[in-house]
N, C-alpha and C. Protein backbone atom coordinates (compact mmCIF):
# COMPACT_ATOMS: atom_id res chain seq x y z
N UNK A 1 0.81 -1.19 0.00
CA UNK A 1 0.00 0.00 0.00
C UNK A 1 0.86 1.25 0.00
N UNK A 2 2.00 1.57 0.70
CA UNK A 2 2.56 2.95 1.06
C UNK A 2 3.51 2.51 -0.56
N UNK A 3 3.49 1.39 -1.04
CA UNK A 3 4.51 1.96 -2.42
C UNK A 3 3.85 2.55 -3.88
N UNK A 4 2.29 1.89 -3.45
CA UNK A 4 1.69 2.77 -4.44
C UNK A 4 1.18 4.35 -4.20
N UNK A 5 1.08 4.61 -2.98
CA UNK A 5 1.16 5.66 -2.31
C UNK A 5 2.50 6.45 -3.24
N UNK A 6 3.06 5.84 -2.84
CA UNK A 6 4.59 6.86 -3.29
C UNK A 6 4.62 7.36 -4.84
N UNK A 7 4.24 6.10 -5.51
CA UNK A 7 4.26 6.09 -7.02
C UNK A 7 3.41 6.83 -7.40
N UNK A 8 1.76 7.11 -6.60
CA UNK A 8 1.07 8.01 -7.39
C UNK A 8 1.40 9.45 -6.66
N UNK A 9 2.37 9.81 -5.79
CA UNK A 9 2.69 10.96 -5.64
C UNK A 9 3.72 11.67 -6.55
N UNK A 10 4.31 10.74 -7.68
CA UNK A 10 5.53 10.94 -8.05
C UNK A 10 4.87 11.38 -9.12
N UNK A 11 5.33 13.14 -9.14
CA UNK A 11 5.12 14.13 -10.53
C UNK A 11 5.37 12.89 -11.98
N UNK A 12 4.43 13.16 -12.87
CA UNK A 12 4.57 12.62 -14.12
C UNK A 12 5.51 13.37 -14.93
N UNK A 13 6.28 12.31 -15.93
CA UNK A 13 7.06 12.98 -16.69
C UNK A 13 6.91 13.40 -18.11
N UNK A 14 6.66 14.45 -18.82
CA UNK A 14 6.15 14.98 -19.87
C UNK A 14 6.04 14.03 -21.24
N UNK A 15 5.73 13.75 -21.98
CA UNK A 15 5.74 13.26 -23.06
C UNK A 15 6.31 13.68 -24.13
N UNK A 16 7.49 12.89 -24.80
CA UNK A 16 8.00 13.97 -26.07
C UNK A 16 6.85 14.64 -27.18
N UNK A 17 7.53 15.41 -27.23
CA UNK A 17 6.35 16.29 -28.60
C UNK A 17 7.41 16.14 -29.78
N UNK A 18 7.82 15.56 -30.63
CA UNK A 18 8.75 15.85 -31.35
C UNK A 18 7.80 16.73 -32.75
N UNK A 19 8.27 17.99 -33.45
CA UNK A 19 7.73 18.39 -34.68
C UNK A 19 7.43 17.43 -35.82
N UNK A 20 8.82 16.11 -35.47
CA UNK A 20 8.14 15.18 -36.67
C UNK A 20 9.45 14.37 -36.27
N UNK A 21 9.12 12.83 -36.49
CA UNK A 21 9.94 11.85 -37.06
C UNK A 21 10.31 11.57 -37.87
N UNK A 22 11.19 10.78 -38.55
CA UNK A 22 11.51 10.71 -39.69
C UNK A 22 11.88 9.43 -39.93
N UNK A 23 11.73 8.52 -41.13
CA UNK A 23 12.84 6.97 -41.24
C UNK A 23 13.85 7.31 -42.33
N UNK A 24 14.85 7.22 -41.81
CA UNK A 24 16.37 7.01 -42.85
C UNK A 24 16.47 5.76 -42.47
N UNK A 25 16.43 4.97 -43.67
CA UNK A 25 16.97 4.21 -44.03
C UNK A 25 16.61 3.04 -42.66
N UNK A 26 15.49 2.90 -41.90
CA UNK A 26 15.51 1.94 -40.93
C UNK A 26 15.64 2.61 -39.50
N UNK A 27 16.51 3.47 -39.49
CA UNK A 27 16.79 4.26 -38.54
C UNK A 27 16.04 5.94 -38.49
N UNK A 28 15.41 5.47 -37.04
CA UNK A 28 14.42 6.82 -36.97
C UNK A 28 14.97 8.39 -36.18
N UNK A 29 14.50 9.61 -36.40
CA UNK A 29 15.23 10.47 -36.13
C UNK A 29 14.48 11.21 -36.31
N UNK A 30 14.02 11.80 -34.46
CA UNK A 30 13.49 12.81 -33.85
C UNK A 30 13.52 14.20 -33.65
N UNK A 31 13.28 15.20 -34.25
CA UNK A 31 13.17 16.74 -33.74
C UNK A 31 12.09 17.05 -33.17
N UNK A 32 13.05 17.52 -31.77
CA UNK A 32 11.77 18.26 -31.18
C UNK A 32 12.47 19.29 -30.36
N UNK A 33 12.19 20.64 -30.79
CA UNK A 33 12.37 21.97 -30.34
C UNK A 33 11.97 22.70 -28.86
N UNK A 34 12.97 23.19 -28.25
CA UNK A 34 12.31 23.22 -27.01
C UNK A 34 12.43 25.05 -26.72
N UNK A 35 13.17 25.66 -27.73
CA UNK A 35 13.18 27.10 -27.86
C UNK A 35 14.26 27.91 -29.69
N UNK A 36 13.74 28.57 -29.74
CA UNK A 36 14.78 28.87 -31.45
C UNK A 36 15.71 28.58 -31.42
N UNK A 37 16.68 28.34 -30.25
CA UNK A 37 17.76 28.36 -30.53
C UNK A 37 18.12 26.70 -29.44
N UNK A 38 17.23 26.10 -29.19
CA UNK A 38 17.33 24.81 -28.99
C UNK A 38 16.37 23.78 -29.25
N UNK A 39 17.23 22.77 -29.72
CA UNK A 39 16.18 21.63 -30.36
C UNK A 39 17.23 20.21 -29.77
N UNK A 40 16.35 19.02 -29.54
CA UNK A 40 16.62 17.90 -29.06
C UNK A 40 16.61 17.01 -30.13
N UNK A 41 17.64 16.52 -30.74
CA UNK A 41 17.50 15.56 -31.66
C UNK A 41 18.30 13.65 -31.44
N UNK A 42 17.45 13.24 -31.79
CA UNK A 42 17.01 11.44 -31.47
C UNK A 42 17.20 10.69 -32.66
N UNK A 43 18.32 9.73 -32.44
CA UNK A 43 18.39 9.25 -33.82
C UNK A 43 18.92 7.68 -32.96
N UNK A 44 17.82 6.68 -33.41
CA UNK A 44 17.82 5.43 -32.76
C UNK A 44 17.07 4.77 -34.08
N UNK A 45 17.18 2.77 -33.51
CA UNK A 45 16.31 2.31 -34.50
C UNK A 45 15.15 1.68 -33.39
N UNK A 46 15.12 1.88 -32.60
CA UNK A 46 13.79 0.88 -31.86
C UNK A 46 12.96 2.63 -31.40
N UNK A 47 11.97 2.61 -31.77
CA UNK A 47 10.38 3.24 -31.97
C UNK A 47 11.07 3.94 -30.05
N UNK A 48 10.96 2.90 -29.42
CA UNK A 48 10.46 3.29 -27.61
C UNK A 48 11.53 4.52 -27.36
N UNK A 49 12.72 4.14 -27.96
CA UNK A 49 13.97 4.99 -27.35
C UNK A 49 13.54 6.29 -28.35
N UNK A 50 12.68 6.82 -29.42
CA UNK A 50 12.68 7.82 -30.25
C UNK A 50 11.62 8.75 -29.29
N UNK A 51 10.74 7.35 -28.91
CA UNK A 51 9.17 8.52 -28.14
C UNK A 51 9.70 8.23 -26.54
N UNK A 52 11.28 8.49 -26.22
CA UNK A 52 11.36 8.19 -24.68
C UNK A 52 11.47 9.68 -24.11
N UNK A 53 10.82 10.31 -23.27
CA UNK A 53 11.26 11.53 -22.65
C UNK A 53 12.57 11.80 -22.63
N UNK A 54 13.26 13.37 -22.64
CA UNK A 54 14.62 13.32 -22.05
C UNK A 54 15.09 12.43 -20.44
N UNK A 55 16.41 12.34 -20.45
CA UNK A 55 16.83 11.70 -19.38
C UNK A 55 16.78 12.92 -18.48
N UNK A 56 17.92 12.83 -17.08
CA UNK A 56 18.32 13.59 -16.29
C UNK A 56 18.52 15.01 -16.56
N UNK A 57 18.16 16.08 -15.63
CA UNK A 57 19.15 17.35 -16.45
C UNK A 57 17.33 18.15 -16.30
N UNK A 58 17.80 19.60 -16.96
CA UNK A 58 16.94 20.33 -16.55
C UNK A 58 14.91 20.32 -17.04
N UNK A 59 14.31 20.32 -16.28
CA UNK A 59 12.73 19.76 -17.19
C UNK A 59 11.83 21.33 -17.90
N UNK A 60 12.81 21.38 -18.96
CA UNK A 60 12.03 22.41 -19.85
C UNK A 60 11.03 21.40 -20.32
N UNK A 61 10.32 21.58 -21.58
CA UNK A 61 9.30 21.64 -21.71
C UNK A 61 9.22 21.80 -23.88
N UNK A 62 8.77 20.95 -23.98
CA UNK A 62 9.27 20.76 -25.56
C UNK A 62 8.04 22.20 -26.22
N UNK A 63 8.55 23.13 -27.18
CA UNK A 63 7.75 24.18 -27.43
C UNK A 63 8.25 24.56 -28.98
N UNK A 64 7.25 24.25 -30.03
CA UNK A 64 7.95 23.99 -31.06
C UNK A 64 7.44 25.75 -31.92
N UNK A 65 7.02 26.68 -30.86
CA UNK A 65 6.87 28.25 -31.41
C UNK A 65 7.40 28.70 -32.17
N UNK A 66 7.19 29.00 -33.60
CA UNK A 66 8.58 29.59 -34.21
C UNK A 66 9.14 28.87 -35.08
N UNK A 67 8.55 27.51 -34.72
CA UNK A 67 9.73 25.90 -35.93
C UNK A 67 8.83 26.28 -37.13
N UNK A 68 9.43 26.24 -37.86
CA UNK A 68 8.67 25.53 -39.24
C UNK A 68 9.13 24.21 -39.80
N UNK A 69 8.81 23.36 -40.70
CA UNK A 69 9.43 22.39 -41.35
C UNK A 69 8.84 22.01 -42.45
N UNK A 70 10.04 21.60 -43.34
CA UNK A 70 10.27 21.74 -45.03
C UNK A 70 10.59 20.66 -45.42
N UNK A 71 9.53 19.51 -46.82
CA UNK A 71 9.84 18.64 -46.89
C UNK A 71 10.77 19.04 -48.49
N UNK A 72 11.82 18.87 -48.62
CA UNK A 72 12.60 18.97 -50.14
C UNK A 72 12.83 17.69 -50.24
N UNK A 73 13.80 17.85 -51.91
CA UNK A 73 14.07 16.44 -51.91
C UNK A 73 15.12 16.24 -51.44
N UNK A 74 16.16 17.30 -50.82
CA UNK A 74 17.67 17.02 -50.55
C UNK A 74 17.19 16.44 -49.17
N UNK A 75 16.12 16.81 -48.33
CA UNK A 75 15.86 16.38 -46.82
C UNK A 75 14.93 16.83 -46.32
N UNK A 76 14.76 16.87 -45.26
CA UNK A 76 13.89 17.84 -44.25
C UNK A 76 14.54 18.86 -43.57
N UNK A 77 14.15 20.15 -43.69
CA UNK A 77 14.93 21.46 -43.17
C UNK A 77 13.90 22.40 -42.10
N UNK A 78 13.98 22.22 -40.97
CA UNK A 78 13.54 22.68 -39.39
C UNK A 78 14.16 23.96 -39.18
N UNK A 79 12.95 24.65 -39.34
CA UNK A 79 13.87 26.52 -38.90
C UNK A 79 13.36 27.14 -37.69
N UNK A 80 14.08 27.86 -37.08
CA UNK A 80 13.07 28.96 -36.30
C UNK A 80 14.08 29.93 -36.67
N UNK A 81 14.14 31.26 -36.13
CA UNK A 81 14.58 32.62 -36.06
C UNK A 81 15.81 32.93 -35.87
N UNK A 82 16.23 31.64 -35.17
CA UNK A 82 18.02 31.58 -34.62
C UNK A 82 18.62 30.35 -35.32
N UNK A 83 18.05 28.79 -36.05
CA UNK A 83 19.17 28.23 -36.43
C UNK A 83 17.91 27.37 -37.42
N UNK A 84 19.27 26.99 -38.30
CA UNK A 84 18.34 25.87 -39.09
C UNK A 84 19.02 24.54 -39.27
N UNK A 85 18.47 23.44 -38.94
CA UNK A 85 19.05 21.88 -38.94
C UNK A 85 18.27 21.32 -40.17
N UNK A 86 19.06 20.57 -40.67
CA UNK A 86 18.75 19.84 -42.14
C UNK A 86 18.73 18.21 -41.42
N UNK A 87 17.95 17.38 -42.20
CA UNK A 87 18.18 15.97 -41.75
C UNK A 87 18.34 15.76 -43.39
N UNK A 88 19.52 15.52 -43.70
CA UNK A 88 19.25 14.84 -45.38
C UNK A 88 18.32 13.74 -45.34
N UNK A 89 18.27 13.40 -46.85
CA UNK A 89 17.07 12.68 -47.39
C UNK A 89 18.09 11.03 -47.65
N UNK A 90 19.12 11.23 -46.94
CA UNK A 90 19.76 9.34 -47.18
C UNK A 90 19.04 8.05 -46.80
């Protein structure tokens, strides 16, 4: 009884929001923006580790304000106001 006690006192941990996934080639690869000038990117092949929350470390808050994203044929190109990341199309 007092360990489920504990467990449902324990703050939940956010869910990734990523702007979009992607498959290269088998291998999947996550953007998800958490301010213009920061973005969290995930590049695994098993699904769980792509939609896993961040680990340890500070709990911002994924906020994709400002992203846009561009499907070309060279890749996918993710902008906001301060940087732009390309995922080529390999």
């Amino acid at each position: 009884m007092l360990l489920t006690c504990a467990v449902a006192t324990m703050p939940a941990v956010a869910a990734a929001a990523p702007i979009a996934t992607l498959d290269r080639n088998g291998s999947l690869v996550s953007i998800e923006p958490y301010a213009p000038n920061i973005v969290r990117v995930t590049i695994a092949t098993d699904r769980t580790q792509v939609d896993a929350p961040p680990g340890e470390g500070p709990n911002a808050k994924p906020d994709a304000t400002g992203w846009t994203h561009r499907s070309e044929a060279g890749g996918d190109a993710f902008a906001s106001g301060a940087m732009t990341l390309t995922v080529n199309a390999q």
